[in-house]
N, C-alpha and C. Protein backbone atom coordinates (compact mmCIF):
# COMPACT_ATOMS: atom_id res chain seq x y z
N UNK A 1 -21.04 19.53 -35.99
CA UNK A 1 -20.23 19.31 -34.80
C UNK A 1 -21.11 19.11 -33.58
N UNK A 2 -22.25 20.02 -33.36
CA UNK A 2 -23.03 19.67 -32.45
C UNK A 2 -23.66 18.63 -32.36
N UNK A 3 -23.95 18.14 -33.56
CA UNK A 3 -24.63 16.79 -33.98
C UNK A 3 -24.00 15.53 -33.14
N UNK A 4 -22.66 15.68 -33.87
CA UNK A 4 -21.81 14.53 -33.31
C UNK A 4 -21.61 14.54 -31.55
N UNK A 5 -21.45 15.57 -31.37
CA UNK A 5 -21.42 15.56 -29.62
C UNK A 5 -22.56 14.90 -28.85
N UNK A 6 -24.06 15.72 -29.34
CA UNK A 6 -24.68 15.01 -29.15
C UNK A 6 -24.99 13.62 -29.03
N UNK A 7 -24.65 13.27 -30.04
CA UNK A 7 -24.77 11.54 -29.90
C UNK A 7 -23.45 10.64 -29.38
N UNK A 8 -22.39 11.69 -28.76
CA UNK A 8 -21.34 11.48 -27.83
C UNK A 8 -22.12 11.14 -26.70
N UNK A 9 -22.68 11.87 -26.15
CA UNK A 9 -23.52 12.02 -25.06
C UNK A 9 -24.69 10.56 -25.07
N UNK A 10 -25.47 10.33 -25.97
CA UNK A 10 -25.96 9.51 -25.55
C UNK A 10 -25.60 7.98 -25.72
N UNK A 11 -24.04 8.49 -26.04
CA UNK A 11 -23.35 6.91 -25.71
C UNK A 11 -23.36 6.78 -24.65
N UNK A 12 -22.60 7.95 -23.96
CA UNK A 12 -22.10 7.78 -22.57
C UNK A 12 -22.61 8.05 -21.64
N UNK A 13 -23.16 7.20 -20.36
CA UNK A 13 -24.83 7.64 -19.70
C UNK A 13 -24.01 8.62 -18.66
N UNK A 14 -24.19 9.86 -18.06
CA UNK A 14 -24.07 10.22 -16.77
C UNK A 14 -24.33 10.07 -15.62
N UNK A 15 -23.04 9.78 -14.76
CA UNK A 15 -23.30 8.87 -13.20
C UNK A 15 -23.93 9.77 -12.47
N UNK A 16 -25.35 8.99 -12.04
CA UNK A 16 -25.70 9.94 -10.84
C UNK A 16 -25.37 9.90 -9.49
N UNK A 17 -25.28 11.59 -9.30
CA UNK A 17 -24.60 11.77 -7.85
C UNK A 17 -25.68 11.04 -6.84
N UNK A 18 -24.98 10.21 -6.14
CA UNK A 18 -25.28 9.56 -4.96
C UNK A 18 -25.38 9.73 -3.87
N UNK A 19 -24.64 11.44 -3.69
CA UNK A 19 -24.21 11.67 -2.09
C UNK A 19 -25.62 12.36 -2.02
N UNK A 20 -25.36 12.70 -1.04
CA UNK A 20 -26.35 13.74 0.04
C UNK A 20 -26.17 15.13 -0.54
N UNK A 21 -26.88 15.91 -1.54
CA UNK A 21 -27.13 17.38 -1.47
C UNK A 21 -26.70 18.05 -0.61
N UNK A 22 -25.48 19.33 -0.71
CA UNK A 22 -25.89 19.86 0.08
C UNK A 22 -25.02 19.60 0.81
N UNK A 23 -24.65 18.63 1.40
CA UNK A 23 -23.62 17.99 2.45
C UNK A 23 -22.49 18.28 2.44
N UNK A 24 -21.43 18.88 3.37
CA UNK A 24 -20.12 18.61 3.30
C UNK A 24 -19.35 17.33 3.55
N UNK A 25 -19.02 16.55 3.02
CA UNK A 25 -18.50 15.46 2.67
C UNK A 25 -16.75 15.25 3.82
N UNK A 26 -16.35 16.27 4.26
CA UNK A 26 -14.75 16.84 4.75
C UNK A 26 -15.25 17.45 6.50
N UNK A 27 -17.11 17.28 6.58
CA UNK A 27 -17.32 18.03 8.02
C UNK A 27 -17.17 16.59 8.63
N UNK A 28 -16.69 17.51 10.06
CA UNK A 28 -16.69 15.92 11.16
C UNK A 28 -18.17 15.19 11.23
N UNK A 29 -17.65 14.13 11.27
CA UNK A 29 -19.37 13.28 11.43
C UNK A 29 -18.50 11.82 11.37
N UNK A 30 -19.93 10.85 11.50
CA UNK A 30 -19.15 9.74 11.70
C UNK A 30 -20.70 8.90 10.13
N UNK A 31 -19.39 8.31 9.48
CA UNK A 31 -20.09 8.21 8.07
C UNK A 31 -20.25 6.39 8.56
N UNK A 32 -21.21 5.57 8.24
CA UNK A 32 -21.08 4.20 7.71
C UNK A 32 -21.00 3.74 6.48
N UNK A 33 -19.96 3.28 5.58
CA UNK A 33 -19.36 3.02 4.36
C UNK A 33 -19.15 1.88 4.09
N UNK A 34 -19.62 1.24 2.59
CA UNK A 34 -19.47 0.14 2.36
C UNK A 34 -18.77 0.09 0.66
N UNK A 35 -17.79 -0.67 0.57
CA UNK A 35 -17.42 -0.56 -0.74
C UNK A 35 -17.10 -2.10 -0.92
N UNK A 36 -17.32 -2.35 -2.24
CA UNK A 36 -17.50 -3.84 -2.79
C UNK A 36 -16.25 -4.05 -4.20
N UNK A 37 -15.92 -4.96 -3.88
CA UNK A 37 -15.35 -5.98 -4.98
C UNK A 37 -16.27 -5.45 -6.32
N UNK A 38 -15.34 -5.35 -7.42
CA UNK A 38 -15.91 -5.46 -8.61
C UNK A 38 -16.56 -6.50 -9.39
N UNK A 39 -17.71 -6.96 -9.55
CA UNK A 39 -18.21 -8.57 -9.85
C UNK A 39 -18.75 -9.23 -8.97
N UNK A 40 -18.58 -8.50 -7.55
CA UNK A 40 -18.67 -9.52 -6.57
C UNK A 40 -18.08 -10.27 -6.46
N UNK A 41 -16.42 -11.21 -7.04
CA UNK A 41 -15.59 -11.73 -6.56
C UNK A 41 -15.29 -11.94 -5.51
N UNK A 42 -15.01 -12.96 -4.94
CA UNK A 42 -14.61 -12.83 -3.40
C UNK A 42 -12.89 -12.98 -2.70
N UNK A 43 -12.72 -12.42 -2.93
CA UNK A 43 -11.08 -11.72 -3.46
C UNK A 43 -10.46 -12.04 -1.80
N UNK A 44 -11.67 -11.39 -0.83
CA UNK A 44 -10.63 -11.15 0.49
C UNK A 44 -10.99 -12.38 1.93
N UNK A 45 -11.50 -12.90 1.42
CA UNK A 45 -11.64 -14.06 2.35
C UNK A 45 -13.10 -15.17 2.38
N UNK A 46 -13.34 -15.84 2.73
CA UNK A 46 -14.13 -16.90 3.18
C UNK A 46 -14.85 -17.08 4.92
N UNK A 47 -16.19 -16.68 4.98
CA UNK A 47 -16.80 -17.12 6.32
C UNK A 47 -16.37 -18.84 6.50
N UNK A 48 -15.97 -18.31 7.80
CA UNK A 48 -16.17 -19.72 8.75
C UNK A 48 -16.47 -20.07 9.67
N UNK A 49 -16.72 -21.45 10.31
CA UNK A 49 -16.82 -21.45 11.70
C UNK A 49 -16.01 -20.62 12.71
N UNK A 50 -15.69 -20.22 13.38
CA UNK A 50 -14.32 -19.52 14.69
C UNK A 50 -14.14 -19.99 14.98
N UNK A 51 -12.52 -20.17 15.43
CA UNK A 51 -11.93 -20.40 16.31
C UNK A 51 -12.08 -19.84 17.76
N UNK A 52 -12.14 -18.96 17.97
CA UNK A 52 -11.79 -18.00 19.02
C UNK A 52 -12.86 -17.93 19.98
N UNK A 53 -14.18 -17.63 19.19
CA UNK A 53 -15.20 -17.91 19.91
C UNK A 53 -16.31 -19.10 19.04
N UNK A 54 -16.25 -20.14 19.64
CA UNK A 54 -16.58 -21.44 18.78
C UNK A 54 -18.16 -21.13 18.03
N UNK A 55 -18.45 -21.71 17.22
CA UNK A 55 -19.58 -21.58 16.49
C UNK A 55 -20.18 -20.09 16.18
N UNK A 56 -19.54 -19.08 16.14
CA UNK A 56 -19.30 -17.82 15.72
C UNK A 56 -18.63 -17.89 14.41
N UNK A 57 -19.22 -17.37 13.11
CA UNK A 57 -18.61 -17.63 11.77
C UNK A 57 -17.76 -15.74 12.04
N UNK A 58 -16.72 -16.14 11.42
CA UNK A 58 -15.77 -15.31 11.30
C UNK A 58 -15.34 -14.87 9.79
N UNK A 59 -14.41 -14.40 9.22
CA UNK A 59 -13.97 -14.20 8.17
C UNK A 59 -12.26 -14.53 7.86
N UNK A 60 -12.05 -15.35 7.39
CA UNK A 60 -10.73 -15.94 7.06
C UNK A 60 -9.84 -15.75 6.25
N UNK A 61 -9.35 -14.49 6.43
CA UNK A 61 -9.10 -13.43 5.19
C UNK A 61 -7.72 -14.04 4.07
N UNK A 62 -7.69 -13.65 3.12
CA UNK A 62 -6.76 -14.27 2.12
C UNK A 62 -5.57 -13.07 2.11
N UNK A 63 -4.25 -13.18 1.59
CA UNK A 63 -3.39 -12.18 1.36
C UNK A 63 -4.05 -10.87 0.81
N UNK A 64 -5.11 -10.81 0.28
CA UNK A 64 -5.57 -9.89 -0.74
C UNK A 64 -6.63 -9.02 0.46
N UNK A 65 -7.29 -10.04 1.89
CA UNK A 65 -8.10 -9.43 2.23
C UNK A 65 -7.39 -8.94 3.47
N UNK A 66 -5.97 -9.46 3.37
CA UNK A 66 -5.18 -9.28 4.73
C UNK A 66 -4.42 -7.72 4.39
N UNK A 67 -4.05 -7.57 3.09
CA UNK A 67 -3.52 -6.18 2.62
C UNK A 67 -5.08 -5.15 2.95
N UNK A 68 -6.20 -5.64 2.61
CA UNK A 68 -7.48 -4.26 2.91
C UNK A 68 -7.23 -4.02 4.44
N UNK A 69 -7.06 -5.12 5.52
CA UNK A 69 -7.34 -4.45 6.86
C UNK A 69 -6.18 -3.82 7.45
N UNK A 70 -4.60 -4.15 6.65
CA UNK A 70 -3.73 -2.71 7.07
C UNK A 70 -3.92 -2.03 5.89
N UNK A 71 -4.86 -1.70 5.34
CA UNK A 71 -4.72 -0.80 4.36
C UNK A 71 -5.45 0.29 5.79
N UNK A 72 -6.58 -0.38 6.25
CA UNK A 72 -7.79 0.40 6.72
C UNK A 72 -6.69 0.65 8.14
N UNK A 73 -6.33 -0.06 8.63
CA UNK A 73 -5.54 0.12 10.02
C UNK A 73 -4.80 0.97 9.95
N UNK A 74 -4.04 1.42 8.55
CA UNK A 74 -3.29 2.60 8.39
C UNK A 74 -3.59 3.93 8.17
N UNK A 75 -5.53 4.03 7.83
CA UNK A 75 -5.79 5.31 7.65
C UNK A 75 -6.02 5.84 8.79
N UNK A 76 -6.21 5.14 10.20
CA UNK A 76 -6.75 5.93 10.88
C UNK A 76 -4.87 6.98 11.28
N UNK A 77 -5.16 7.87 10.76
CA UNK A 77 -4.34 9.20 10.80
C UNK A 77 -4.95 10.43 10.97
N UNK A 78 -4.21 11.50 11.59
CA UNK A 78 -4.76 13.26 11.56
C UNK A 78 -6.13 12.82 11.89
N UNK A 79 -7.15 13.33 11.20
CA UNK A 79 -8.59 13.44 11.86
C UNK A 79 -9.59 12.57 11.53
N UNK A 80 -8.66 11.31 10.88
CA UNK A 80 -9.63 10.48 10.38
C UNK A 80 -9.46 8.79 11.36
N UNK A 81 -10.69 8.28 11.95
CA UNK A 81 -10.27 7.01 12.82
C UNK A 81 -11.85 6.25 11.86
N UNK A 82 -11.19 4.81 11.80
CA UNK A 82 -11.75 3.80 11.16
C UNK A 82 -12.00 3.06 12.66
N UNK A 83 -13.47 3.78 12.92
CA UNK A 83 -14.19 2.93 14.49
C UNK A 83 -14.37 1.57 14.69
N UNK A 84 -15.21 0.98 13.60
CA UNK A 84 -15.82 -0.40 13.33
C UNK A 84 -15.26 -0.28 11.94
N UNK A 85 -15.08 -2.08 11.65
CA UNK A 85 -14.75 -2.46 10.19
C UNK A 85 -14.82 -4.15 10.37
N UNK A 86 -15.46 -4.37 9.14
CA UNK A 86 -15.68 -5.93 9.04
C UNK A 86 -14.96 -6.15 7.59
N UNK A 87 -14.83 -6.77 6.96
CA UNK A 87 -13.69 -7.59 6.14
C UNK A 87 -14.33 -8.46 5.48
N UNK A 88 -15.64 -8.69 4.39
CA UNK A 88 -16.31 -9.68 4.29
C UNK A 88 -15.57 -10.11 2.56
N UNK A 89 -15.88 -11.60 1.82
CA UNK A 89 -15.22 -11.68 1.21
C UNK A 89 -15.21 -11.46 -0.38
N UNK A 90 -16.69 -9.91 -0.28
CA UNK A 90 -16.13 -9.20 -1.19
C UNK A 90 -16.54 -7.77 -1.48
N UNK A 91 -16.69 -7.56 -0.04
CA UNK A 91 -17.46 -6.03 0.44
C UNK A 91 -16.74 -5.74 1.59
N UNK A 92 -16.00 -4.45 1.82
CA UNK A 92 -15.95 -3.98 3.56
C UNK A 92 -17.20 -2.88 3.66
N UNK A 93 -17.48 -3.18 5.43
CA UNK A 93 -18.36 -1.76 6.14
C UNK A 93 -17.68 -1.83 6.80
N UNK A 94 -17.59 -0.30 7.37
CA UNK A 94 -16.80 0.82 7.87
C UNK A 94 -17.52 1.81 8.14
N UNK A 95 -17.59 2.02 9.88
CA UNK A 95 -17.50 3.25 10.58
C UNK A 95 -16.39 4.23 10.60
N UNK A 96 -16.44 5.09 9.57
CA UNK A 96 -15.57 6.28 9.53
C UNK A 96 -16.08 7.50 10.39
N UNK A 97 -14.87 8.30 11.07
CA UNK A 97 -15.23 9.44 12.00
C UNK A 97 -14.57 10.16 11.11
N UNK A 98 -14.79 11.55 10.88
CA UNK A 98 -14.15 12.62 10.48
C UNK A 98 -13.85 13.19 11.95
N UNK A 99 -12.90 13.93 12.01
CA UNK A 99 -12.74 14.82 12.98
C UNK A 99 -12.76 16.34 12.58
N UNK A 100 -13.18 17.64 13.35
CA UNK A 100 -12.64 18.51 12.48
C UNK A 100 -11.44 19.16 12.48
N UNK A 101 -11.60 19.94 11.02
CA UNK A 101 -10.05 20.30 10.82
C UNK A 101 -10.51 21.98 10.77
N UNK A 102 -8.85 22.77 10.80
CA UNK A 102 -8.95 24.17 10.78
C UNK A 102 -9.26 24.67 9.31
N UNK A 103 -9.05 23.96 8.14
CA UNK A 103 -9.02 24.66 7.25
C UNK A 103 -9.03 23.16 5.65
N UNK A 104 -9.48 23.99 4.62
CA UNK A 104 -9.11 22.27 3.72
C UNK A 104 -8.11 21.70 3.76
N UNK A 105 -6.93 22.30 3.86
CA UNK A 105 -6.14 21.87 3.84
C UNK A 105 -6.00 20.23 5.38
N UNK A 106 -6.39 20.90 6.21
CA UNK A 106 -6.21 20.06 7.41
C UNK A 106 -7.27 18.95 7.57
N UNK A 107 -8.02 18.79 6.24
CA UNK A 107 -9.56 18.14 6.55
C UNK A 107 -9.32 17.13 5.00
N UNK A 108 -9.81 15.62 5.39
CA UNK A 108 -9.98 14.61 4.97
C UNK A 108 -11.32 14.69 4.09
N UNK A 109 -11.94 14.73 3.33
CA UNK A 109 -13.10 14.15 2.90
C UNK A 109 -13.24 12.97 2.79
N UNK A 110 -14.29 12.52 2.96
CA UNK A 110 -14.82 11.15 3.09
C UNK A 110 -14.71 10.30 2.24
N UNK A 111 -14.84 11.07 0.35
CA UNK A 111 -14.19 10.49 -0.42
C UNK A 111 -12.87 9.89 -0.72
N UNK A 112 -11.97 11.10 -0.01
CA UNK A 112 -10.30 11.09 -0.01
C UNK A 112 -9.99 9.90 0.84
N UNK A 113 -10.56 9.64 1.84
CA UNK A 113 -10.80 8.10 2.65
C UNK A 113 -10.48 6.72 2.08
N UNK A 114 -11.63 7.08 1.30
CA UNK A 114 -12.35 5.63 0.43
C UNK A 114 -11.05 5.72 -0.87
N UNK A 115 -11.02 6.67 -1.42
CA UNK A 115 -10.03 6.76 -2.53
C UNK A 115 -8.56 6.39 -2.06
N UNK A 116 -8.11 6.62 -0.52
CA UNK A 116 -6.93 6.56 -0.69
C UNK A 116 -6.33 4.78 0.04
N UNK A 117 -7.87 4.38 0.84
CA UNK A 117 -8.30 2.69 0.69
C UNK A 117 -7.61 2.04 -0.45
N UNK A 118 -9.05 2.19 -1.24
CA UNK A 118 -9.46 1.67 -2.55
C UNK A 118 -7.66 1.98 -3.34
N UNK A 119 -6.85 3.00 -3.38
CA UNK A 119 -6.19 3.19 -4.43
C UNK A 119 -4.78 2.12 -3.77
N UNK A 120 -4.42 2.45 -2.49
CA UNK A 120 -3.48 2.00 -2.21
C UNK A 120 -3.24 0.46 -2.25
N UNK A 121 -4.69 -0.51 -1.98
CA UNK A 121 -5.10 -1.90 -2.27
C UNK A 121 -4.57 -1.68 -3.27
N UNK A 122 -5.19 -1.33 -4.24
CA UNK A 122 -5.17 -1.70 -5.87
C UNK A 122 -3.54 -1.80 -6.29
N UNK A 123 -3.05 -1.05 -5.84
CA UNK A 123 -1.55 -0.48 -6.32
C UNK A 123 -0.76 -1.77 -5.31
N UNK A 124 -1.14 -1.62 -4.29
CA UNK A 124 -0.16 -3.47 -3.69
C UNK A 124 -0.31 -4.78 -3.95
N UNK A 125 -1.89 -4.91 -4.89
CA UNK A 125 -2.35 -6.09 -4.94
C UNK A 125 -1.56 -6.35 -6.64
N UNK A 126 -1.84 -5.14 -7.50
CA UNK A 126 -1.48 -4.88 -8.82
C UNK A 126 -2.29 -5.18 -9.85
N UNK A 127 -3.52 -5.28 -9.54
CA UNK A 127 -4.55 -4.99 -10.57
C UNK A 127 -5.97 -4.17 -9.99
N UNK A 128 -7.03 -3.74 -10.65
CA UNK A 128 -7.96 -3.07 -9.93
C UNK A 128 -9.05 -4.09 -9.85
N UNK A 129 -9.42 -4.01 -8.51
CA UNK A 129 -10.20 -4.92 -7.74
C UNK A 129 -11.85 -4.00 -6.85
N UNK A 130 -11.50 -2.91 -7.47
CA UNK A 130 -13.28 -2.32 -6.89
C UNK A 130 -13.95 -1.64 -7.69
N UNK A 131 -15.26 -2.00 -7.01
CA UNK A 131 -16.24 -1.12 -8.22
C UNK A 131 -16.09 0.18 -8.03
N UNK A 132 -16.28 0.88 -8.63
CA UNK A 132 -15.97 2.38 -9.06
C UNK A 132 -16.32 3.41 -7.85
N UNK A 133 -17.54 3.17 -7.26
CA UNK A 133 -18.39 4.05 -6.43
C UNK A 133 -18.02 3.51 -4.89
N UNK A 134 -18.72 3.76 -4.62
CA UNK A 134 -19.08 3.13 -2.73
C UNK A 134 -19.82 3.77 -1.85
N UNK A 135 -20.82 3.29 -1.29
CA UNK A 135 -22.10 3.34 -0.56
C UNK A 135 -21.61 4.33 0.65
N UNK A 136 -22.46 5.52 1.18
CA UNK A 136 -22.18 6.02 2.51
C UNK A 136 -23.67 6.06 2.90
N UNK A 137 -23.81 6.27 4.20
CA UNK A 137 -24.66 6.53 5.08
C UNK A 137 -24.10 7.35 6.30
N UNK A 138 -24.48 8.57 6.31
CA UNK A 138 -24.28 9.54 7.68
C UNK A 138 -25.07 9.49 8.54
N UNK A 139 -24.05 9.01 10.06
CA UNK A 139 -24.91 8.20 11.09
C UNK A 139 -25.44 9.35 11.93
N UNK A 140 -26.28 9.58 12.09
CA UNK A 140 -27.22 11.23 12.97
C UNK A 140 -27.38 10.92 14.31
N UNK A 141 -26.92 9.57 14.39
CA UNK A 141 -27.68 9.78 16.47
C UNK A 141 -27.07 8.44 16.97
N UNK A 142 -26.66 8.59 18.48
CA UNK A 142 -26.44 7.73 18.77
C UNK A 142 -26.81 6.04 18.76
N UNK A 143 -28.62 6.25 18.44
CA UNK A 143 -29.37 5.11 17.84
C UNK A 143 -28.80 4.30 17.12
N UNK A 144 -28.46 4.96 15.83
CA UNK A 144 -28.08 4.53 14.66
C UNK A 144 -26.81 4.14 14.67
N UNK A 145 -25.71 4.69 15.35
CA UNK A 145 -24.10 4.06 15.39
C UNK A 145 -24.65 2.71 15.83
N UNK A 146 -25.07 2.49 17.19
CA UNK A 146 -25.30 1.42 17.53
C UNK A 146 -25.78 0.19 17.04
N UNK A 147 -26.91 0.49 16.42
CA UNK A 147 -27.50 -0.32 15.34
C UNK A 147 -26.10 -0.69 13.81
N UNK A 148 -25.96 0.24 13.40
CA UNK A 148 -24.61 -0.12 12.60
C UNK A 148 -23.42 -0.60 13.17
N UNK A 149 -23.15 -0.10 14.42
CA UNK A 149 -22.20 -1.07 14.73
C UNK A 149 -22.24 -2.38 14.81
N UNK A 150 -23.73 -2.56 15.93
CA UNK A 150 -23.65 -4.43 15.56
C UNK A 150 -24.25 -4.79 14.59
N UNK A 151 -24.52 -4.56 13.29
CA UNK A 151 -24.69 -4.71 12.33
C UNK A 151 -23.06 -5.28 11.35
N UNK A 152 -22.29 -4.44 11.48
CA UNK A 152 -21.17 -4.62 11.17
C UNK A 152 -20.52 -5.72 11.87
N UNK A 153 -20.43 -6.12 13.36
CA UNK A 153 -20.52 -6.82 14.15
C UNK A 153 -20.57 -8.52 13.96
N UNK A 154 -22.33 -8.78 13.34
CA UNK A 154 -22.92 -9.30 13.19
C UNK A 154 -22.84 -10.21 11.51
N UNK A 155 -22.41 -9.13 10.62
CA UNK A 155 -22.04 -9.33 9.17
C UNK A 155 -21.62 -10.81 8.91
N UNK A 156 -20.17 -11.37 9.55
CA UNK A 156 -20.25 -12.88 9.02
C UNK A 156 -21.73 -13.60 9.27
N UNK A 157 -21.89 -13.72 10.56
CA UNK A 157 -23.46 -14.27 10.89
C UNK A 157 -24.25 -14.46 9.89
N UNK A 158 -24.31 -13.37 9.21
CA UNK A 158 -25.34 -13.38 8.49
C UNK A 158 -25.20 -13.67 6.59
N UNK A 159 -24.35 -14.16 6.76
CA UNK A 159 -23.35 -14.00 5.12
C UNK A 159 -24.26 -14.86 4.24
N UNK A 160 -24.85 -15.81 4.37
CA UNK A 160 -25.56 -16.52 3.64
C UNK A 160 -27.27 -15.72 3.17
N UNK A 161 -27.27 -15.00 4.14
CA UNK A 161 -28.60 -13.85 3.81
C UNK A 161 -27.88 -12.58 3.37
N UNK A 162 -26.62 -12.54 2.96
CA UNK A 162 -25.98 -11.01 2.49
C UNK A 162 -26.44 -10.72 1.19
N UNK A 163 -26.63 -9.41 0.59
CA UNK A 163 -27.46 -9.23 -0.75
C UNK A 163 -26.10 -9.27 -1.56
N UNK A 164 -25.05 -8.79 -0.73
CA UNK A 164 -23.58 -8.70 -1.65
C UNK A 164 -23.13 -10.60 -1.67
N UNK A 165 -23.40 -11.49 -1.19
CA UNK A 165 -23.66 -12.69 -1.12
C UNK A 165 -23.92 -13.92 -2.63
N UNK A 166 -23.09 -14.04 -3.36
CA UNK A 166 -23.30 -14.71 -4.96
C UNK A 166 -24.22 -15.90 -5.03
């Protein structure tokens, strides 16, 4: 019996934890988050030239990428606000704030965020459309929001040099 488990095990590889050691994941902070399309598909829209502000490439979102930004417009609730967010067409980044709360009960984790994103898309669109995980970075100083913000900002601009980019 042990035998067989064993070689249960080395079917199935174990995901390594990605977060931060150590970290409370539910404390206020302001996280930068990126979660991607499964495949890299480009599910939620197409860079283009702008309209709005001319020769500024924008993102031209499709029904699929128009359901992610009220998905995201709807979390900001209780202690959680979605600061910055870009819409690219097959990755979002996202400045998430935690706020704090009195107790677990009153407190969001950062995961519960991304999960309740990621789940509610999936469930309006009607098939599953993300990769499993999703990227955080906890922003420590005013430096760094800044820099991520126009980074996020900046994202269509740069779509043809994006690594999430096919």
């Amino acid at each position: 019996m042990a035998d067989s488990w064993g070689n249960m095990q080395k079917k199935y590889p174990v995901r390594k934890n990605i977060r931060l050691q150590g970290h409370d994941y539910s404390s206020a902070g302001h996280y930068f988050v990126t979660i991607c399309v499964k495949g890299k598909h480009e599910l939620f829209g197409r860079v283009v030239v702008g309209t709005t502000a001319p020769g500024r490439p924008i993102v031209e979102l499709t029904p699929i990428g128009q359901c992610v930004a009220e998905t995201i417009q709807n979390a900001n609730r209780n202690n959680v606000v979605i600061d910055k967010h870009v819409i690219m067409p097959n990755h979002v980044h996202m400045i998430v704030i935690l706020g704090k709360g009195t107790d677990d009960r009153g407190r969001s984790s950062l995961q519960q965020v991304v999960r309740n994103i990621k789940s509610f898309v999936t469930k309006t669109v009607g098939f599953p459309l993300w990769q499993p995980r999703f990227h955080d970075y906890i922003i420590r100083n005013e430096a760094e929001y800044q820099r991520i913000w126009r980074y996020i900002d900046e994202n269509p601009s740069i779509w043809e040099e994006d690594l999430y980019h096919v």
